[in-house]
N, C-alpha and C. Protein backbone atom coordinates (compact mmCIF):
# COMPACT_ATOMS: atom_id res chain seq x y z
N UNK A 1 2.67 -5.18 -4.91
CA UNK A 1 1.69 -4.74 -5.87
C UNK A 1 1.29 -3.31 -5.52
N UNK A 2 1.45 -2.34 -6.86
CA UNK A 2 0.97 -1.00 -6.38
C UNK A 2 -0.08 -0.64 -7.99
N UNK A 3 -0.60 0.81 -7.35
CA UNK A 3 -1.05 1.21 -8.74
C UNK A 3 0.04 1.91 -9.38
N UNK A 4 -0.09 2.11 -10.54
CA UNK A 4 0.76 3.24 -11.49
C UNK A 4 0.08 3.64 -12.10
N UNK A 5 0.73 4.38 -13.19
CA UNK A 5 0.30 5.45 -13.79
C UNK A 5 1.16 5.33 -15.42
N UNK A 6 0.36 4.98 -16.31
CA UNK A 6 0.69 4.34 -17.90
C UNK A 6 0.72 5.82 -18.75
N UNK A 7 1.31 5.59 -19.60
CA UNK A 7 1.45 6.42 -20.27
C UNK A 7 0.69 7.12 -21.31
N UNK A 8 -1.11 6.76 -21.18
CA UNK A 8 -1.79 7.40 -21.87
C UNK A 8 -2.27 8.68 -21.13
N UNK A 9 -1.04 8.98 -19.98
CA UNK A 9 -1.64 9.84 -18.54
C UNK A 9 -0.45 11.51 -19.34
N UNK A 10 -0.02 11.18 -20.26
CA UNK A 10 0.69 12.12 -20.55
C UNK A 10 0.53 12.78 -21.55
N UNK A 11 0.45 14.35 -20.65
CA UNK A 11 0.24 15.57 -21.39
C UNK A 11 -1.42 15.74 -21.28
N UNK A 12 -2.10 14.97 -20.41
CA UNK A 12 -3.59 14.86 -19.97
C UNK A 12 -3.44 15.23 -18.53
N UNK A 13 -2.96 14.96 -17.49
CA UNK A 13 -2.77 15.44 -16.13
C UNK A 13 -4.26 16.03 -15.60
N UNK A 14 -4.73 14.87 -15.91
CA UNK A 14 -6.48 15.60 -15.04
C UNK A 14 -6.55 16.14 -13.75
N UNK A 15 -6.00 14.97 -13.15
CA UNK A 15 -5.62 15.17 -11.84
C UNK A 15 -7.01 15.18 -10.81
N UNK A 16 -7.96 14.11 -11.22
CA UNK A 16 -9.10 13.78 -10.74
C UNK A 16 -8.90 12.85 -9.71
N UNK A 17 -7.63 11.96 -10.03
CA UNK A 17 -6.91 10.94 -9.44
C UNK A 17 -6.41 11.41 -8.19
N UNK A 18 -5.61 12.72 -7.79
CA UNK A 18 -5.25 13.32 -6.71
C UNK A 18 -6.12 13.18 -5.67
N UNK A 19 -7.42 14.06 -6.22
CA UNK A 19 -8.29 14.61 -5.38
C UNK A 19 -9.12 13.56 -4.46
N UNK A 20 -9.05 12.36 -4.92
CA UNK A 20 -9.96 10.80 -4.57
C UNK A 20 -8.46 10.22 -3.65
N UNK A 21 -7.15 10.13 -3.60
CA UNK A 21 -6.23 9.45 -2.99
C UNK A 21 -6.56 9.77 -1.57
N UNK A 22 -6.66 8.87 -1.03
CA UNK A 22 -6.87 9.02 0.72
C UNK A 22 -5.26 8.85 1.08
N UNK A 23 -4.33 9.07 0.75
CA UNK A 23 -3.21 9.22 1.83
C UNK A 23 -2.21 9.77 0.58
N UNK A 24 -2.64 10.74 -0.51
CA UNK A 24 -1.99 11.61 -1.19
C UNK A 24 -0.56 11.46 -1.62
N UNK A 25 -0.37 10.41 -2.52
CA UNK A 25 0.44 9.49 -3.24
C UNK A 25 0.54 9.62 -4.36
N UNK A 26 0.25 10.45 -4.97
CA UNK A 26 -0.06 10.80 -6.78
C UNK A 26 0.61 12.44 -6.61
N UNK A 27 2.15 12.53 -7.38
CA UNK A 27 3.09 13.17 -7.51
C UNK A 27 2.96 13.79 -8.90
N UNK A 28 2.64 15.21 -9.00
CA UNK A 28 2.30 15.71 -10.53
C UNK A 28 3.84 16.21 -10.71
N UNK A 29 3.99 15.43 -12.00
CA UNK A 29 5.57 16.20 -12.81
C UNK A 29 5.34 16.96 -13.53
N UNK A 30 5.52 17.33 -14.77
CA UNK A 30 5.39 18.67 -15.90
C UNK A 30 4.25 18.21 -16.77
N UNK A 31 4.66 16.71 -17.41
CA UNK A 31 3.68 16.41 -18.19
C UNK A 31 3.07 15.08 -17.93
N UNK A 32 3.34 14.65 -16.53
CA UNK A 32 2.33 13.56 -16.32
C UNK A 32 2.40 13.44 -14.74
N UNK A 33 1.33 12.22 -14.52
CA UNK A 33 1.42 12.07 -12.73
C UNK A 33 1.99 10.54 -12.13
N UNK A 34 2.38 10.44 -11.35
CA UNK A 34 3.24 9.34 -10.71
C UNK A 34 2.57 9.41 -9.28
N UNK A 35 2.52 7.43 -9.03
CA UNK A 35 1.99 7.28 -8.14
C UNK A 35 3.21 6.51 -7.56
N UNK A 36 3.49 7.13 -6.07
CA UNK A 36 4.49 6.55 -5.41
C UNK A 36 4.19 4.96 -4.50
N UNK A 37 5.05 4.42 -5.35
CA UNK A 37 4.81 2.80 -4.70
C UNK A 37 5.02 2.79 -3.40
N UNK A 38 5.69 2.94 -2.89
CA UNK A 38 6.07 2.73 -1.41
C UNK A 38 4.51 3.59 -0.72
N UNK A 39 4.11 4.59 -0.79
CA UNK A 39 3.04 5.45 -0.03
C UNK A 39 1.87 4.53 -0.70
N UNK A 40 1.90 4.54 -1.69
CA UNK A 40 0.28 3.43 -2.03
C UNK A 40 -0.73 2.44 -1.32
N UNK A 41 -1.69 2.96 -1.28
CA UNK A 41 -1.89 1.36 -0.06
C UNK A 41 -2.95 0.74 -1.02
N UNK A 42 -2.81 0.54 -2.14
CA UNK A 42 -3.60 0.01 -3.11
C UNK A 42 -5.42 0.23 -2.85
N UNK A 43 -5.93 0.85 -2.35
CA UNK A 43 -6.93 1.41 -2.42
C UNK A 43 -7.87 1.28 -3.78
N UNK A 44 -7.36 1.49 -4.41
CA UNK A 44 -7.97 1.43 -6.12
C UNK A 44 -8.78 2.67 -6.19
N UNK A 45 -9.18 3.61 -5.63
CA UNK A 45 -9.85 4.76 -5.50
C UNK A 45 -9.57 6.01 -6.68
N UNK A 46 -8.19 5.83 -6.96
CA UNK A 46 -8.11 6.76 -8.27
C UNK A 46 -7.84 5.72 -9.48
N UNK A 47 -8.23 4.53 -9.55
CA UNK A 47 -8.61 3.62 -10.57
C UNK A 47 -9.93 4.38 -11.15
N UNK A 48 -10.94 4.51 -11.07
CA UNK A 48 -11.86 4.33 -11.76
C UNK A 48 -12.00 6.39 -11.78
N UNK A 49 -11.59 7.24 -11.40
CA UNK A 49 -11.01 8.57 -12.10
C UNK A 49 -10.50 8.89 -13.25
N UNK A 50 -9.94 8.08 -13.69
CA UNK A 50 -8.77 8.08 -14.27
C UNK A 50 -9.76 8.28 -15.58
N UNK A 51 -9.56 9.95 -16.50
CA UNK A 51 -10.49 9.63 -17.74
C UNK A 51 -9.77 9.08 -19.11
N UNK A 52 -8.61 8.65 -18.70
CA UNK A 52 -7.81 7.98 -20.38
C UNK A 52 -7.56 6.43 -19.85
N UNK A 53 -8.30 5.97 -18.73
CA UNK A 53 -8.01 4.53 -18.14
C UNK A 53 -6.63 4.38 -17.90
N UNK A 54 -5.69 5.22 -17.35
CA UNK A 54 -4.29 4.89 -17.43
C UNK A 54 -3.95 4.46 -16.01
N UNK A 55 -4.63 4.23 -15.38
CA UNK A 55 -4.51 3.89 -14.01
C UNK A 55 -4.51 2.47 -13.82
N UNK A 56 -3.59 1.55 -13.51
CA UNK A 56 -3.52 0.32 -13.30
C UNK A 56 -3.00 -0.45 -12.10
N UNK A 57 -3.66 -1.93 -11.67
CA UNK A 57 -2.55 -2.37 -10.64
C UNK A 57 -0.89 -2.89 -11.62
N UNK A 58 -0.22 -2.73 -11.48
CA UNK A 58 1.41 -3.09 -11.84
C UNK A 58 1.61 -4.84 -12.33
N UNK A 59 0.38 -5.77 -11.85
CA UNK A 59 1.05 -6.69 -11.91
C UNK A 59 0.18 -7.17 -12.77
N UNK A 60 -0.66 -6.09 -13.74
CA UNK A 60 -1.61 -5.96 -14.83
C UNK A 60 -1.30 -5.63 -16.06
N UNK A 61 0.12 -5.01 -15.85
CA UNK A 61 0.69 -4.04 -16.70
C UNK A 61 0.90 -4.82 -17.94
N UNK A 62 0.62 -4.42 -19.60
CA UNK A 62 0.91 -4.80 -20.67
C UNK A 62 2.55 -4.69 -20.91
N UNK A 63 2.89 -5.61 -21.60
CA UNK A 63 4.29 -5.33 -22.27
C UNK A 63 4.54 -3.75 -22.46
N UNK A 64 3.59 -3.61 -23.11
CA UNK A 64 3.94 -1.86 -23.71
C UNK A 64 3.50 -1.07 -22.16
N UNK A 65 2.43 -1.18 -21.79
CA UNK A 65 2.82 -0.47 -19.78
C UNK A 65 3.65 -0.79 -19.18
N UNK A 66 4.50 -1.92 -19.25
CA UNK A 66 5.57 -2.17 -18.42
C UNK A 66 6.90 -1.63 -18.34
N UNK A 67 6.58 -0.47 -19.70
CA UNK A 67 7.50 0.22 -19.09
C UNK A 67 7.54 1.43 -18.38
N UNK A 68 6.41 1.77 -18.40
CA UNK A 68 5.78 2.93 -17.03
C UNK A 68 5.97 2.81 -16.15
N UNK A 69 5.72 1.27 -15.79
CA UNK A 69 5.69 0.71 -14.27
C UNK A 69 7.12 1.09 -13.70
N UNK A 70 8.08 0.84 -14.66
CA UNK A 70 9.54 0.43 -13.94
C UNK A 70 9.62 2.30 -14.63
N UNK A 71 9.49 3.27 -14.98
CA UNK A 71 9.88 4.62 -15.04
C UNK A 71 8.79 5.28 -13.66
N UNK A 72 7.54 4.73 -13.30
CA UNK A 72 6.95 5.51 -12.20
C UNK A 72 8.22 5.52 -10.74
N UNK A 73 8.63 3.95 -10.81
CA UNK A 73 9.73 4.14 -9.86
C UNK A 73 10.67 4.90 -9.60
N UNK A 74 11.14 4.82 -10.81
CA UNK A 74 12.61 5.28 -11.31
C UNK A 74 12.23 7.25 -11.25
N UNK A 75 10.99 7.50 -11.13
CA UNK A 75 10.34 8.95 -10.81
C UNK A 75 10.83 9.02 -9.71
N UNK A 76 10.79 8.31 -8.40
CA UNK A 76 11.06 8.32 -7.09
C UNK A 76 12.62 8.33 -6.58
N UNK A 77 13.11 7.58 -7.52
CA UNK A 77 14.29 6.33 -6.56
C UNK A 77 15.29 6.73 -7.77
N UNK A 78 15.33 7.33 -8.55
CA UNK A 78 16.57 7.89 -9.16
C UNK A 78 16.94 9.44 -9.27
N UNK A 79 17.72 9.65 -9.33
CA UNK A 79 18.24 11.29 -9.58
C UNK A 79 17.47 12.05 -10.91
N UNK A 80 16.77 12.77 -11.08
CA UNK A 80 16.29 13.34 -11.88
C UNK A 80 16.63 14.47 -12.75
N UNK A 81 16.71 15.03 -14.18
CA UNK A 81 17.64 15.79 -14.41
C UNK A 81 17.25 17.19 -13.52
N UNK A 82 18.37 17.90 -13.32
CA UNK A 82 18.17 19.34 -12.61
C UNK A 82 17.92 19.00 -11.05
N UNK A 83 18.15 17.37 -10.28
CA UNK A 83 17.91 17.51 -9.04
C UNK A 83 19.18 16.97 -8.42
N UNK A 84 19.57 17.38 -7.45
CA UNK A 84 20.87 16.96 -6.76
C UNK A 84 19.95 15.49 -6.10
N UNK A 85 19.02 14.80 -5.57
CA UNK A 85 19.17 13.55 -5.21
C UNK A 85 17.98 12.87 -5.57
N UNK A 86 17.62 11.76 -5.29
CA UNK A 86 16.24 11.22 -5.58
C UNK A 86 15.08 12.22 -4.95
N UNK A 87 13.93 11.56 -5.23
CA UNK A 87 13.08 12.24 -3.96
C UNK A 87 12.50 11.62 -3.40
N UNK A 88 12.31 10.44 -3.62
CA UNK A 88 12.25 9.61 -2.07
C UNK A 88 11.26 9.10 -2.01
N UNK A 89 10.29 9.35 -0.73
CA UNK A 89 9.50 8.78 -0.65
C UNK A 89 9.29 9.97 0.66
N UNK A 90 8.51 11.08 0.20
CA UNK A 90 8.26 12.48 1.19
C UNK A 90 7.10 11.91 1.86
N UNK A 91 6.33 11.46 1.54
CA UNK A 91 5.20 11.31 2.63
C UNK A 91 4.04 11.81 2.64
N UNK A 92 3.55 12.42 1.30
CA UNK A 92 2.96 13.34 0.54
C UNK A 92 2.79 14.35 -0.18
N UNK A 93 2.00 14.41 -1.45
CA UNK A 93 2.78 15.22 -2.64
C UNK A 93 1.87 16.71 -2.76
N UNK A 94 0.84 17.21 -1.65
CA UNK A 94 0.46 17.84 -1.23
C UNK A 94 1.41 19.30 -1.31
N UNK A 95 2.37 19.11 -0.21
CA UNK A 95 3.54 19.88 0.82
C UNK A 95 4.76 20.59 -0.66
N UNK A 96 4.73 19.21 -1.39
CA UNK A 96 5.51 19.72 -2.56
C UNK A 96 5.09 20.20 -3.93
N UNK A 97 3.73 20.33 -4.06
CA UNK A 97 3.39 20.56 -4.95
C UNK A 97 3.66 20.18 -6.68
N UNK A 98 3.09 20.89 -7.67
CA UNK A 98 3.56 20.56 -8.94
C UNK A 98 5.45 20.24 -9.16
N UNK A 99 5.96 19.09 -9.25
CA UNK A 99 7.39 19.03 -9.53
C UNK A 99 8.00 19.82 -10.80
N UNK A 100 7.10 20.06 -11.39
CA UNK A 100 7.63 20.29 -13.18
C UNK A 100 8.69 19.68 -13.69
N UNK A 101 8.91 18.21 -13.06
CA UNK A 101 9.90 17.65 -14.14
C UNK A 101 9.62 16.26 -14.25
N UNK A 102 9.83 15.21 -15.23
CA UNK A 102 9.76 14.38 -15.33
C UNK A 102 10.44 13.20 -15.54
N UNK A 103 10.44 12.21 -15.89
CA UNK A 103 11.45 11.53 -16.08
C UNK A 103 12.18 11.30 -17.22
N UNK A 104 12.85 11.03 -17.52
CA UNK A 104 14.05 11.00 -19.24
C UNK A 104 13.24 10.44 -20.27
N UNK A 105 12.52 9.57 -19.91
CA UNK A 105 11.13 8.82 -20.76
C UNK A 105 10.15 9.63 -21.18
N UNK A 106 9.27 10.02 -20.29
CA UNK A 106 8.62 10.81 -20.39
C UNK A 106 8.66 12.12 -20.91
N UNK A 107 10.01 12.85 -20.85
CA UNK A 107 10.40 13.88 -21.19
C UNK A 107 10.38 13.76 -22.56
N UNK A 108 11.15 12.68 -23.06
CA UNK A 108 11.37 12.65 -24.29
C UNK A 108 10.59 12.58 -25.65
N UNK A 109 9.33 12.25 -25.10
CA UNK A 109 8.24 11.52 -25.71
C UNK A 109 7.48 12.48 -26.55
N UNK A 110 7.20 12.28 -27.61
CA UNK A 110 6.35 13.81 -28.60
C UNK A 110 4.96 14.56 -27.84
N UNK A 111 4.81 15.64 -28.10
CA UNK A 111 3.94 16.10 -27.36
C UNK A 111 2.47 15.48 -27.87
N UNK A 112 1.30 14.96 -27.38
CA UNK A 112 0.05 14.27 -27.79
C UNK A 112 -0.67 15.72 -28.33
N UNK A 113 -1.13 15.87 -29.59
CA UNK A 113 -2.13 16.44 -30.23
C UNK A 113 -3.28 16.49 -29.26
N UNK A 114 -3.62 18.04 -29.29
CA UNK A 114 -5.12 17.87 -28.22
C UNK A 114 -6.44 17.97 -29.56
């Protein structure tokens, strides 16, 4: 069981959620943020940050979030376009800063009207 990060988190990137993570597990891509399962220690601390409620535990997730859940991974643990390998599981998203890329899902998705 981890938290993630649903897809009402895109193209909003508050990033209120960062600043509250005690062991800095919340990975900003271009147009949204990913919380790395493996570094998570379920804390719930950037649960209640979160100003579009997109912050969830995983095993909460709606049909229609469930597919965030399985793309927050697939952020980590698959090859991304423009990257020669996964990225893993660094150990904090501090060191690496803004990624500017996202996942094929996310990428694809219309831009949200502000």
């Amino acid at each position: 069981m981890t938290y993630v990060i649903a897809g009402d988190c895109v193209d909003v990137t508050d990033r209120s959620c960062i600043d509250v993570c005690p062991v800095d597990c919340i990975y900003e891509g271009a147009r949204k943020l990913y919380i790395n399962p493996a570094e998570c220690i379920e804390c719930g601390a950037c649960e209640p940050e979160c100003p579009v409620d997109s912050i969830l535990l995983d095993t909460q997730a709606s049909d229609a979030e469930e597919t965030h859940v399985k793309d927050s991974a697939a952020f980590f643990y698959e090859v991304l376009p423009g990257r020669d390998a996964p990225l893993g599981d660094p150990g904090g998203a501090r060191p690496l800063g803004p990624l500017g890329i996202d996942t094929p899902l996310v990428a694809a998705l219309p831009p949200k009207e502000s």
